[in-house]
ModelCIF file with pLDDT and N, C-alpha, C, O atoms, coordinates in Angstrom:
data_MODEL
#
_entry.id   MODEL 
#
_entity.id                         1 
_entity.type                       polymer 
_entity.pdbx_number_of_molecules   1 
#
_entity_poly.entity_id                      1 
_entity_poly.type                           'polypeptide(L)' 
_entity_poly.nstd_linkage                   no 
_entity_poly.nstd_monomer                   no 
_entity_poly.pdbx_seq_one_letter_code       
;(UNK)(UNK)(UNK)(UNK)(UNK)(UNK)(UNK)(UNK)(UNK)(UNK)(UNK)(UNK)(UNK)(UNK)(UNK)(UNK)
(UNK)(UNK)(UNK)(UNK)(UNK)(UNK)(UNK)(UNK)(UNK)(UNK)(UNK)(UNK)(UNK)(UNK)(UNK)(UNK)
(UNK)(UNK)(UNK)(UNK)(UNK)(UNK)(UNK)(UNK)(UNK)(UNK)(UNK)(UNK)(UNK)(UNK)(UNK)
;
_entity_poly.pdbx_seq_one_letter_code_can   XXXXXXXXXXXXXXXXXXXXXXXXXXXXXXXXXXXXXXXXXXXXXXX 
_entity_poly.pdbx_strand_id                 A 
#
loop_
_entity_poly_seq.entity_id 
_entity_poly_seq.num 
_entity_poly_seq.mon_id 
_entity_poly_seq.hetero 
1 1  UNK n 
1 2  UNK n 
1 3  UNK n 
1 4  UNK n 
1 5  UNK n 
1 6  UNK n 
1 7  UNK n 
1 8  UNK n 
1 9  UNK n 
1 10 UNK n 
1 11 UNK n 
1 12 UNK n 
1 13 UNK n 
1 14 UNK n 
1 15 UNK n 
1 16 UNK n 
1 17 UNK n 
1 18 UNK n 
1 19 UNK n 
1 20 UNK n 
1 21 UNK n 
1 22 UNK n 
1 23 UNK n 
1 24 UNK n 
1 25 UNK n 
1 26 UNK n 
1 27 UNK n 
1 28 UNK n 
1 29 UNK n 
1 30 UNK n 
1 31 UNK n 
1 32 UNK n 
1 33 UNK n 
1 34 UNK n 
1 35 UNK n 
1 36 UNK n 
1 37 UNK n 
1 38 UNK n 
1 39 UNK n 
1 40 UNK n 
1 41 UNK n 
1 42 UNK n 
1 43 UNK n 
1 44 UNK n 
1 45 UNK n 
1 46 UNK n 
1 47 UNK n 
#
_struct_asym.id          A 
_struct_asym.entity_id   1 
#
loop_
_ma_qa_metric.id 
_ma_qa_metric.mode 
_ma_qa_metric.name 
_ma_qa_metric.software_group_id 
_ma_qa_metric.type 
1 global pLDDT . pLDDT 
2 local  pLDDT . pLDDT 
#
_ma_qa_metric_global.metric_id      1 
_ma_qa_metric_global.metric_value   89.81 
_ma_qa_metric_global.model_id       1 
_ma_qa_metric_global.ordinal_id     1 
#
loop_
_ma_qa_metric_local.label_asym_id 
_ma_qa_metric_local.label_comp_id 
_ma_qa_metric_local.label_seq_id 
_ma_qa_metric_local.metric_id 
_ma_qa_metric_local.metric_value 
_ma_qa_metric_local.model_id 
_ma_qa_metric_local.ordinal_id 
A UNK 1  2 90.00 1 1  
A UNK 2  2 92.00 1 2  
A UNK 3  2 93.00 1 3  
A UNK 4  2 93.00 1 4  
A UNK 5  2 93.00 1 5  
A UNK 6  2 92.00 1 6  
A UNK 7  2 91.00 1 7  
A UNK 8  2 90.00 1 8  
A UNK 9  2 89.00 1 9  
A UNK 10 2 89.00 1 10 
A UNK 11 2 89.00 1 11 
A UNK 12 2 89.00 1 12 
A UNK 13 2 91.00 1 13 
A UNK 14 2 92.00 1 14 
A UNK 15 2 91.00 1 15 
A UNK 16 2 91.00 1 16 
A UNK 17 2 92.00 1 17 
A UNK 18 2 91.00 1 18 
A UNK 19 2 90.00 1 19 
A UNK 20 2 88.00 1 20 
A UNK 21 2 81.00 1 21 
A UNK 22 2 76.00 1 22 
A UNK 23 2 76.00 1 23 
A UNK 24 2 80.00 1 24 
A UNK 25 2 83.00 1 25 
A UNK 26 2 85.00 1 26 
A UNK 27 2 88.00 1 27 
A UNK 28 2 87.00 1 28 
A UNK 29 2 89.00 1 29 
A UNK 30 2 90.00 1 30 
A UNK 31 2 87.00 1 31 
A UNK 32 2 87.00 1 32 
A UNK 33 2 86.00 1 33 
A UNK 34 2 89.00 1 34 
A UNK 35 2 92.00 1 35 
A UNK 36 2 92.00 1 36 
A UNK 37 2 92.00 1 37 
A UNK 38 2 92.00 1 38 
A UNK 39 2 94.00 1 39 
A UNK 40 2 94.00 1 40 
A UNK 41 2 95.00 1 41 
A UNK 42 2 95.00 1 42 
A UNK 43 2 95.00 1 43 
A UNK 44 2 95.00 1 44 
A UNK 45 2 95.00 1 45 
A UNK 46 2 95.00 1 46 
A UNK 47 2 95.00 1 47 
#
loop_
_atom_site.group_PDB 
_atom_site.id 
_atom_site.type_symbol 
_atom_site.label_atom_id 
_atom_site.label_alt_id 
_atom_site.label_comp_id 
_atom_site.label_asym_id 
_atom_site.label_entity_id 
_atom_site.label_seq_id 
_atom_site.pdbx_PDB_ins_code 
_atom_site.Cartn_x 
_atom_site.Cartn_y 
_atom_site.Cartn_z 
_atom_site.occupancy 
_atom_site.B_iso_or_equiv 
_atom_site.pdbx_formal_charge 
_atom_site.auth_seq_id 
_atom_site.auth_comp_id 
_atom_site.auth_asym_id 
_atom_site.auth_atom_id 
_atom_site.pdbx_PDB_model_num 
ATOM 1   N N  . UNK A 1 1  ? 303.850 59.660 -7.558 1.00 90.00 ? 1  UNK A N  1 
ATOM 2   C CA . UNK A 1 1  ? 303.926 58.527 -6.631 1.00 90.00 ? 1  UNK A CA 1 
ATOM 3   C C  . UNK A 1 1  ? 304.742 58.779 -5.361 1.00 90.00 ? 1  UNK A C  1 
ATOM 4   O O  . UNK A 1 1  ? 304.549 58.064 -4.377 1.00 90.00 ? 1  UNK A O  1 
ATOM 5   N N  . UNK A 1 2  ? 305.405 59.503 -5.345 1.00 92.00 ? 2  UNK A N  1 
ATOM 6   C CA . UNK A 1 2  ? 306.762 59.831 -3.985 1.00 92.00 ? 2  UNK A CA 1 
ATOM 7   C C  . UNK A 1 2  ? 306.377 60.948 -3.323 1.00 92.00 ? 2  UNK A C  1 
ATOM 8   O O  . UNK A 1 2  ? 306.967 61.319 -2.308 1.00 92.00 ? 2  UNK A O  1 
ATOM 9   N N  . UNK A 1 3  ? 305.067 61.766 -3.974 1.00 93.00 ? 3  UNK A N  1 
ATOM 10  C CA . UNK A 1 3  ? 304.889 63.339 -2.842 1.00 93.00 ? 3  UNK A CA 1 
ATOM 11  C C  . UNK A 1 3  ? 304.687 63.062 -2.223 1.00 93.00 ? 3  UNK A C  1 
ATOM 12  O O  . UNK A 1 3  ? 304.408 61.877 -2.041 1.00 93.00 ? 3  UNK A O  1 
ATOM 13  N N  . UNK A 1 4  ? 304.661 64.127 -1.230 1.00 93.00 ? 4  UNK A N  1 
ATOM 14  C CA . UNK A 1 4  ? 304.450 64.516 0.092  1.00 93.00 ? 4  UNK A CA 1 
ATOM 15  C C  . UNK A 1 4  ? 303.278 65.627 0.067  1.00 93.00 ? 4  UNK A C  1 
ATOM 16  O O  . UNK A 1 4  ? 303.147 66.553 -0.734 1.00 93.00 ? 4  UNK A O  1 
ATOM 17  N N  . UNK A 1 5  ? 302.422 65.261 1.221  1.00 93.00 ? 5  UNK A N  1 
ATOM 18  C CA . UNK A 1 5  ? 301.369 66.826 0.800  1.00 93.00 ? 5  UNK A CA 1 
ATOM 19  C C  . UNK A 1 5  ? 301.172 67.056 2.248  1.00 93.00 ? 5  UNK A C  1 
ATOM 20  O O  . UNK A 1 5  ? 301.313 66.159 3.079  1.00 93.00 ? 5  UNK A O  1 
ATOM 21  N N  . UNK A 1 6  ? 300.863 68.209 2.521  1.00 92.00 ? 6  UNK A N  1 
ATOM 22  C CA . UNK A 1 6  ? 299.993 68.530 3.691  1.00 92.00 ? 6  UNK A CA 1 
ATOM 23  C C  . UNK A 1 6  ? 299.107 69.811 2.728  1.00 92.00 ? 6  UNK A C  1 
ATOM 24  O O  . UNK A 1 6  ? 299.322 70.546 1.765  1.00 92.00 ? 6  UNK A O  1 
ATOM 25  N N  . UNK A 1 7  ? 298.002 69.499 3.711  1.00 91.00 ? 7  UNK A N  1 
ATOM 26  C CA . UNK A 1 7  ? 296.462 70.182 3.697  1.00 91.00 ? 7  UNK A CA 1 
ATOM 27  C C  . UNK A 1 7  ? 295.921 70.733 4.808  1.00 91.00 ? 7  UNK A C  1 
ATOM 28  O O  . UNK A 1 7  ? 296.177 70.442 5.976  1.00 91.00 ? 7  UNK A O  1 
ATOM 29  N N  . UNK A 1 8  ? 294.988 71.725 4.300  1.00 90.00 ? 8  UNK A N  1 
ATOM 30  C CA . UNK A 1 8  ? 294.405 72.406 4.986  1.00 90.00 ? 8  UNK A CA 1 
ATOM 31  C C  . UNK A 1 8  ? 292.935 72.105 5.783  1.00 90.00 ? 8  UNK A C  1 
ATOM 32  O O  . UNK A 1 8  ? 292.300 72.816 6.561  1.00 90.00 ? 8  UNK A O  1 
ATOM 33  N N  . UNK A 1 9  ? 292.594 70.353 5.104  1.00 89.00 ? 9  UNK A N  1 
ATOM 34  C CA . UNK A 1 9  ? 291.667 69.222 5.223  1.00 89.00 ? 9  UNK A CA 1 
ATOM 35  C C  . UNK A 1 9  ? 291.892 68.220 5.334  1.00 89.00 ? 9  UNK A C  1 
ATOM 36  O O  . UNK A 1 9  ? 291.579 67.586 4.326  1.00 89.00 ? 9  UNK A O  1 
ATOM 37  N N  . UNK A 1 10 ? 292.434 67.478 6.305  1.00 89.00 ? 10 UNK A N  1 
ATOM 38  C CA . UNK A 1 10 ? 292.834 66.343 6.294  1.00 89.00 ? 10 UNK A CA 1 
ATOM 39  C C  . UNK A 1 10 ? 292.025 65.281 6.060  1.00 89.00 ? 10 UNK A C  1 
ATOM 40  O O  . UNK A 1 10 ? 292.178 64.377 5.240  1.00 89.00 ? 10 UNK A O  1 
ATOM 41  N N  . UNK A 1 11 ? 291.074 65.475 6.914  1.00 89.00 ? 11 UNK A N  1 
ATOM 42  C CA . UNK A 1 11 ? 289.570 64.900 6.619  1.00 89.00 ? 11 UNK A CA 1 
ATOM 43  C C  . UNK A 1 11 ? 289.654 64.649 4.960  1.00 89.00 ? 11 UNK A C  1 
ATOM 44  O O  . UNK A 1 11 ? 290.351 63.816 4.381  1.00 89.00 ? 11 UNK A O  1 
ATOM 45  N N  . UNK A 1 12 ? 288.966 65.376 4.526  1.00 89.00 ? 12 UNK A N  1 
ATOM 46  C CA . UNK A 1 12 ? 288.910 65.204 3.303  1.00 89.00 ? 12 UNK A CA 1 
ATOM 47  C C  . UNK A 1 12 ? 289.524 64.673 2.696  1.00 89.00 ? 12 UNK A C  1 
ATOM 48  O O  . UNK A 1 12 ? 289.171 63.611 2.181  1.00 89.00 ? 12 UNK A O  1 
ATOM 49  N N  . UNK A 1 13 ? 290.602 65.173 2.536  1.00 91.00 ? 13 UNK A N  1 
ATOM 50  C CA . UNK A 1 13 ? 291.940 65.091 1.756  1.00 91.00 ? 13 UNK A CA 1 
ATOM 51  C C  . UNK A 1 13 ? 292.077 63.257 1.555  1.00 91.00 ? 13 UNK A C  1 
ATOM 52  O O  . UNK A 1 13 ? 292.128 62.555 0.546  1.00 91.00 ? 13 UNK A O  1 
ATOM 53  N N  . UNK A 1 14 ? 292.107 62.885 3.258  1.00 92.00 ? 14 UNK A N  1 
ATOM 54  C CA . UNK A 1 14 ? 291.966 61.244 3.188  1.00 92.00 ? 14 UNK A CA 1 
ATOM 55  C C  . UNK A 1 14 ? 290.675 60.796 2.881  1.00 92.00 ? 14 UNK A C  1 
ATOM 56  O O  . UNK A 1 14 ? 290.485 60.166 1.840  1.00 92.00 ? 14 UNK A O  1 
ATOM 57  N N  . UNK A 1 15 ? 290.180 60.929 3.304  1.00 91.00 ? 15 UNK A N  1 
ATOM 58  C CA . UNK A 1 15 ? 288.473 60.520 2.264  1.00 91.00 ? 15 UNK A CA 1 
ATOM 59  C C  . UNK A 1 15 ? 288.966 60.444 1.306  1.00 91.00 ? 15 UNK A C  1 
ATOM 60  O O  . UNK A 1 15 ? 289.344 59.277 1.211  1.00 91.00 ? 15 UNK A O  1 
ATOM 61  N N  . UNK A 1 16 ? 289.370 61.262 0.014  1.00 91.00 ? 16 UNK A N  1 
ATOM 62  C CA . UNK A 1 16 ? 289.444 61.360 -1.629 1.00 91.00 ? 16 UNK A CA 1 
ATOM 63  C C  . UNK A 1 16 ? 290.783 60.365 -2.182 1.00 91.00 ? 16 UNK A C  1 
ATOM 64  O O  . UNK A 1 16 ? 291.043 59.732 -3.205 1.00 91.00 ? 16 UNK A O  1 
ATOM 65  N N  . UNK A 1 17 ? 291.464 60.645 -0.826 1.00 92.00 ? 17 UNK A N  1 
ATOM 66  C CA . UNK A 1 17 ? 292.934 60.361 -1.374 1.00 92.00 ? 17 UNK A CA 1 
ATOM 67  C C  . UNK A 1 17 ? 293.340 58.816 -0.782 1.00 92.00 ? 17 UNK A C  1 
ATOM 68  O O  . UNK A 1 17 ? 294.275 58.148 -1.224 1.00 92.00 ? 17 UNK A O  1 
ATOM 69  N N  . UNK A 1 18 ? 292.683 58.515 0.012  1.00 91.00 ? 18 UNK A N  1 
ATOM 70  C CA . UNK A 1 18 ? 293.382 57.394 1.144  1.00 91.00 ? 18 UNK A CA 1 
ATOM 71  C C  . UNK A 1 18 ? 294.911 57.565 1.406  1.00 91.00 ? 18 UNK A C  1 
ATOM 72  O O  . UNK A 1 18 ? 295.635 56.600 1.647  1.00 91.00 ? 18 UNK A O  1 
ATOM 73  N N  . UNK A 1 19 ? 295.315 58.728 1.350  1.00 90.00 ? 19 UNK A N  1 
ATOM 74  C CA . UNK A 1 19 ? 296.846 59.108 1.903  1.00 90.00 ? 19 UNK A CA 1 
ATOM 75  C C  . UNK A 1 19 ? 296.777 59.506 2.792  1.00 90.00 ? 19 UNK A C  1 
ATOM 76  O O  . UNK A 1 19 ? 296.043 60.494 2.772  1.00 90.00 ? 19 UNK A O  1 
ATOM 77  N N  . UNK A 1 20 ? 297.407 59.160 4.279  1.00 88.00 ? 20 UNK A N  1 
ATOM 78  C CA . UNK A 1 20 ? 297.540 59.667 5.339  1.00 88.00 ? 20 UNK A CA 1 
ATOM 79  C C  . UNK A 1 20 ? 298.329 61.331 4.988  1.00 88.00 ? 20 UNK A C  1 
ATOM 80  O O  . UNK A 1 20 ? 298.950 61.597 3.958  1.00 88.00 ? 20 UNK A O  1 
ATOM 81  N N  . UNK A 1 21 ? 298.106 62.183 6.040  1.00 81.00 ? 21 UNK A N  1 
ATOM 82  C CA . UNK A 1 21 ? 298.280 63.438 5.644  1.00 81.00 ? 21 UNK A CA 1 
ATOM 83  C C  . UNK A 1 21 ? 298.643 64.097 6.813  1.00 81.00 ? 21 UNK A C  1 
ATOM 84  O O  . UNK A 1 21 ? 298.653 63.423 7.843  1.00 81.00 ? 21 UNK A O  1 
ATOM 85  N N  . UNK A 1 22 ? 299.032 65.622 6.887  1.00 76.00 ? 22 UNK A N  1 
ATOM 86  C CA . UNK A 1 22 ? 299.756 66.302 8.166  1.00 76.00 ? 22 UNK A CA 1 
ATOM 87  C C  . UNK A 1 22 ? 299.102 67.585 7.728  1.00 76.00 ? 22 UNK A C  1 
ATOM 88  O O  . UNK A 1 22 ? 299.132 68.360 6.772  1.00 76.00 ? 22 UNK A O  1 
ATOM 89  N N  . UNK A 1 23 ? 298.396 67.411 9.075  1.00 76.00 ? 23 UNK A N  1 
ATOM 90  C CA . UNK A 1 23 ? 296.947 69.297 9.100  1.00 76.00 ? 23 UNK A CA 1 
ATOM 91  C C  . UNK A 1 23 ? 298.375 70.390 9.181  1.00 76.00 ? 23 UNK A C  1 
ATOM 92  O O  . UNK A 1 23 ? 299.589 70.207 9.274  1.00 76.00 ? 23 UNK A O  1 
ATOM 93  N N  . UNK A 1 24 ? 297.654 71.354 9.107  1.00 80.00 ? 24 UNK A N  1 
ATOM 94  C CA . UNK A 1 24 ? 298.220 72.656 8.511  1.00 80.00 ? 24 UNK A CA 1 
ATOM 95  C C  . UNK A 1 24 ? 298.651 73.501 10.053 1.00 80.00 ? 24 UNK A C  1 
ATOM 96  O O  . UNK A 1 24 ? 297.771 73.252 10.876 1.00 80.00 ? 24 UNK A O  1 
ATOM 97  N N  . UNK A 1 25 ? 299.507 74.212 10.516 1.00 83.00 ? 25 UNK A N  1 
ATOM 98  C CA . UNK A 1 25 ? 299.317 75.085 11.483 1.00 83.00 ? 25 UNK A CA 1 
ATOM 99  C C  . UNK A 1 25 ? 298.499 75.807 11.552 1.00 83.00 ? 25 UNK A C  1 
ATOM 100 O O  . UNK A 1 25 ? 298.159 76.377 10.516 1.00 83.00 ? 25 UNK A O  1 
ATOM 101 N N  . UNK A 1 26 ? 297.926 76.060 12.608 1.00 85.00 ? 26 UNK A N  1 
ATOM 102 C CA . UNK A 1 26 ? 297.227 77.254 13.119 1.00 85.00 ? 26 UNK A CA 1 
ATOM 103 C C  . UNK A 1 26 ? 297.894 78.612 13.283 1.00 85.00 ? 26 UNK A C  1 
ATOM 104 O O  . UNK A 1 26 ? 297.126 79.571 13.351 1.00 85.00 ? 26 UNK A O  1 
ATOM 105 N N  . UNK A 1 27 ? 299.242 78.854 13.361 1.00 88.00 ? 27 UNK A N  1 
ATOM 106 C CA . UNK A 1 27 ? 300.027 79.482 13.953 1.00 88.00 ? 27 UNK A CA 1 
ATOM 107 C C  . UNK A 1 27 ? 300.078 80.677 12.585 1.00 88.00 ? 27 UNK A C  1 
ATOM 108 O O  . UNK A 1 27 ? 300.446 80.143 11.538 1.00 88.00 ? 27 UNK A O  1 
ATOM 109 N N  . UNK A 1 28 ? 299.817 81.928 12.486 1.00 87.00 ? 28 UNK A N  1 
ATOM 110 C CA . UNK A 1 28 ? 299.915 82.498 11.348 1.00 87.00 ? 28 UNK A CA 1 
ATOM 111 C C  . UNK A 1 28 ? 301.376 82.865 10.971 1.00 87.00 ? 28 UNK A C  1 
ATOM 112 O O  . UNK A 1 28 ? 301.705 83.196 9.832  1.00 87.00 ? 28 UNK A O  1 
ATOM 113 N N  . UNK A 1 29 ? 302.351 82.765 12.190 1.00 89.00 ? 29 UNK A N  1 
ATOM 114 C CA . UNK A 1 29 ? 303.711 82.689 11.602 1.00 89.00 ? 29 UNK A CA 1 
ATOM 115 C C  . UNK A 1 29 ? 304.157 81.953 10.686 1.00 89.00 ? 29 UNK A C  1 
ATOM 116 O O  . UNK A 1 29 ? 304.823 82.205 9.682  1.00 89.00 ? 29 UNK A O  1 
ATOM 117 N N  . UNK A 1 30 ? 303.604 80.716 11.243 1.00 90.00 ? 30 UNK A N  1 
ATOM 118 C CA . UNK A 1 30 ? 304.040 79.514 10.190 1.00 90.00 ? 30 UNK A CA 1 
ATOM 119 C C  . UNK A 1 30 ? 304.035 79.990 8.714  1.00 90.00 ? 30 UNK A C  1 
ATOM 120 O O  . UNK A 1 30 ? 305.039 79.820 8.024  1.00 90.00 ? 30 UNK A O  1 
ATOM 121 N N  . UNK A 1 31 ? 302.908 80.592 8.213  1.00 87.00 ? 31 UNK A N  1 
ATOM 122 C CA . UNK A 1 31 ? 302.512 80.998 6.675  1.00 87.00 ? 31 UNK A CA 1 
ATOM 123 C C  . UNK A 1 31 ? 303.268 82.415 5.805  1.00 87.00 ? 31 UNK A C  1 
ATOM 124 O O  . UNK A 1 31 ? 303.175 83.035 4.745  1.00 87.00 ? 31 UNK A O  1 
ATOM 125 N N  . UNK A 1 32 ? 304.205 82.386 7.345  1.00 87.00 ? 32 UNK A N  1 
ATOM 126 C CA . UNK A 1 32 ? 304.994 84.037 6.583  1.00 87.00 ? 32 UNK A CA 1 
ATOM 127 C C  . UNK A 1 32 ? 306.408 83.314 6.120  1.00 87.00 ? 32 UNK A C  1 
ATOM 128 O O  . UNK A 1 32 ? 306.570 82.168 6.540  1.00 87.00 ? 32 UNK A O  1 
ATOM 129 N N  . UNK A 1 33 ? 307.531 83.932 5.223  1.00 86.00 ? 33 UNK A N  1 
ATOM 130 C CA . UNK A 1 33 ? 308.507 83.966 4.945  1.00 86.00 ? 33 UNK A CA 1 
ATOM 131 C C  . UNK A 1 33 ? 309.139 83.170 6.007  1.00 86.00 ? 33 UNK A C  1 
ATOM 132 O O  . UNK A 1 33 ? 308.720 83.428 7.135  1.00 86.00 ? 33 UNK A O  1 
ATOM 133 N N  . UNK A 1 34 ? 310.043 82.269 5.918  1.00 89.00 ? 34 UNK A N  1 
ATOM 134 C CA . UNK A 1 34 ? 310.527 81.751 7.061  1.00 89.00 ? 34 UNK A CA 1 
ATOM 135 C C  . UNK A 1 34 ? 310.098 80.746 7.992  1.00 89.00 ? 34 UNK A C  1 
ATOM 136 O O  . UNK A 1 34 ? 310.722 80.092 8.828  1.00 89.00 ? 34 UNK A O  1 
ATOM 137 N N  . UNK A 1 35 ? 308.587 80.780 7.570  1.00 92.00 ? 35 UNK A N  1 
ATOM 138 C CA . UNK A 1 35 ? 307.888 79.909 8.635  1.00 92.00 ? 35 UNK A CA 1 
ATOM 139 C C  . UNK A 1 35 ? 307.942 78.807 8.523  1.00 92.00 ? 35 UNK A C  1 
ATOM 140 O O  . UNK A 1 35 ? 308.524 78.554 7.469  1.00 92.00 ? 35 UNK A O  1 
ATOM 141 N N  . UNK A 1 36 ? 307.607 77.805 9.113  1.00 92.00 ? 36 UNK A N  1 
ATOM 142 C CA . UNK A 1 36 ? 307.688 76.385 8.824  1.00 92.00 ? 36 UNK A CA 1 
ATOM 143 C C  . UNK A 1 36 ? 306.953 75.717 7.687  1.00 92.00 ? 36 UNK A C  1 
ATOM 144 O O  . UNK A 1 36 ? 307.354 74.741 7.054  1.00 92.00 ? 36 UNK A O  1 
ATOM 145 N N  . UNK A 1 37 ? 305.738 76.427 7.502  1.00 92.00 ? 37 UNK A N  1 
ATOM 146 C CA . UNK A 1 37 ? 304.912 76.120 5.972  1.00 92.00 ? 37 UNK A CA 1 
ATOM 147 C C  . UNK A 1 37 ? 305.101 75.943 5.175  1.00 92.00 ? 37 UNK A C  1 
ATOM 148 O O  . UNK A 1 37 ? 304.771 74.987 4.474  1.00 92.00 ? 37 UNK A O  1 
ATOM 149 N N  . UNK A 1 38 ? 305.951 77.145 4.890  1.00 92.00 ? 38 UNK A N  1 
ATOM 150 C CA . UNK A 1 38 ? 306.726 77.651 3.605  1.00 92.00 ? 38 UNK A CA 1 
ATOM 151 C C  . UNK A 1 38 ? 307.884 76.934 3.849  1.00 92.00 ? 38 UNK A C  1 
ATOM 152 O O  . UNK A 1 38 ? 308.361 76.399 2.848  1.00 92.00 ? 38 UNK A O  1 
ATOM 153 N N  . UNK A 1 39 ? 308.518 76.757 4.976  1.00 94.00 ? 39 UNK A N  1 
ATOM 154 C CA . UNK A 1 39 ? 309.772 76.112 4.503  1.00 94.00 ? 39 UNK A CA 1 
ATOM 155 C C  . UNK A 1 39 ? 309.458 74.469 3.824  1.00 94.00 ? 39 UNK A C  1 
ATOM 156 O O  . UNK A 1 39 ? 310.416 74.020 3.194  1.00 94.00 ? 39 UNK A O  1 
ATOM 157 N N  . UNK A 1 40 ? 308.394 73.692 3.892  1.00 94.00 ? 40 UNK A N  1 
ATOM 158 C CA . UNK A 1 40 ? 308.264 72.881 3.929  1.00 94.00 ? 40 UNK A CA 1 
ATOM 159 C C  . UNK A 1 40 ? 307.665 72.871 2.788  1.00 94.00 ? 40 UNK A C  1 
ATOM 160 O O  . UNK A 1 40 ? 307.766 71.802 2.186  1.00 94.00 ? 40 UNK A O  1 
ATOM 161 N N  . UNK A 1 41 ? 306.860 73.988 2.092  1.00 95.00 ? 41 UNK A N  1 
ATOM 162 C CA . UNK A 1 41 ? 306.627 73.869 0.651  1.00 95.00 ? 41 UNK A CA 1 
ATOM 163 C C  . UNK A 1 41 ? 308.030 74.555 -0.294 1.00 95.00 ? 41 UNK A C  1 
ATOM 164 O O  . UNK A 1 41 ? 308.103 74.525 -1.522 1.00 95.00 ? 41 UNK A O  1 
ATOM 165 N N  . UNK A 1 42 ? 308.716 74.952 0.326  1.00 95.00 ? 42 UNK A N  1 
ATOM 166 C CA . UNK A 1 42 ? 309.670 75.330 -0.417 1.00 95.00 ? 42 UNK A CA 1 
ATOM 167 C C  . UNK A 1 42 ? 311.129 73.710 -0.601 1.00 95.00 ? 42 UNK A C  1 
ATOM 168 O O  . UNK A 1 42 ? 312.079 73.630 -1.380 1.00 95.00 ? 42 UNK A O  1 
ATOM 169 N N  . UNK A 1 43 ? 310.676 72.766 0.436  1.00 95.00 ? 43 UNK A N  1 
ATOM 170 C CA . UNK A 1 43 ? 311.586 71.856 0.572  1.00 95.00 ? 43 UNK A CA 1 
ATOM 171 C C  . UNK A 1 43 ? 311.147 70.618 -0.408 1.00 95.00 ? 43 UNK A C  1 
ATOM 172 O O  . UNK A 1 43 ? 311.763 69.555 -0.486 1.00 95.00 ? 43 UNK A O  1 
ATOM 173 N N  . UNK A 1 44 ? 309.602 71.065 -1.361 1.00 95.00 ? 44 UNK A N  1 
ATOM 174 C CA . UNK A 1 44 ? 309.411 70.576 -2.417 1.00 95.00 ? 44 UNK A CA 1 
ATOM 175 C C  . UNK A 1 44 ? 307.570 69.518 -1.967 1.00 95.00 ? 44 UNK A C  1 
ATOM 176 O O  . UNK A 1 44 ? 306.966 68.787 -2.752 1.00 95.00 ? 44 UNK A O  1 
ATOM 177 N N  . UNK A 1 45 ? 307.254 69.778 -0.815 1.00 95.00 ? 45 UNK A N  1 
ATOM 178 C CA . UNK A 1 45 ? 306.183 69.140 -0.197 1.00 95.00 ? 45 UNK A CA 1 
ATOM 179 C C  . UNK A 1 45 ? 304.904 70.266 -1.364 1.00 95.00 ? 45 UNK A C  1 
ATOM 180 O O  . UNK A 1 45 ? 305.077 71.436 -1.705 1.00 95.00 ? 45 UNK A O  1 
ATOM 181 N N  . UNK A 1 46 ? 303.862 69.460 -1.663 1.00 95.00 ? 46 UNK A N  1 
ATOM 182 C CA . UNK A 1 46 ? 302.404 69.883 -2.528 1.00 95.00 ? 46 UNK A CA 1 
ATOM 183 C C  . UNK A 1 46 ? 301.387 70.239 -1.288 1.00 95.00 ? 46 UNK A C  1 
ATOM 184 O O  . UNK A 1 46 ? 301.171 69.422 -0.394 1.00 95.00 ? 46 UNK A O  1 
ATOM 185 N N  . UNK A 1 47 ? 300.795 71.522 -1.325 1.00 95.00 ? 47 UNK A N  1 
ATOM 186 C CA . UNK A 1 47 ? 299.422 71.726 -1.150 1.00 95.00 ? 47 UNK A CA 1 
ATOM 187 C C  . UNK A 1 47 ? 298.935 71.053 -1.237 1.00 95.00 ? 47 UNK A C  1 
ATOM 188 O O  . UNK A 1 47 ? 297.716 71.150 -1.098 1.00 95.00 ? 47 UNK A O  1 
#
């Protein structure tokens, strides 16, 4: 009941889910060690 998600489909994601949602970077830094992605799945946010 309290997650947080971002996706790689937002579209979708709200279609299935009716949860508003936050698209993914484009930026391939984002997805390395350090990046904002990861920091943000590491800060406990779901795929």
């Amino acid at each position: 009941p309290d997650a947080d998600f971002i996706t790689n489909n937002c579209e979708f994601f709200y279609f299935m889910t009716g949860i508003p949602c936050n698209y993914l970077s484009n930026d391939e830094g984002d997805y390395l060690p350090g990046g904002s992605v990861s920091q943000i799945l590491q800060d406990g946010t779901i795929l």
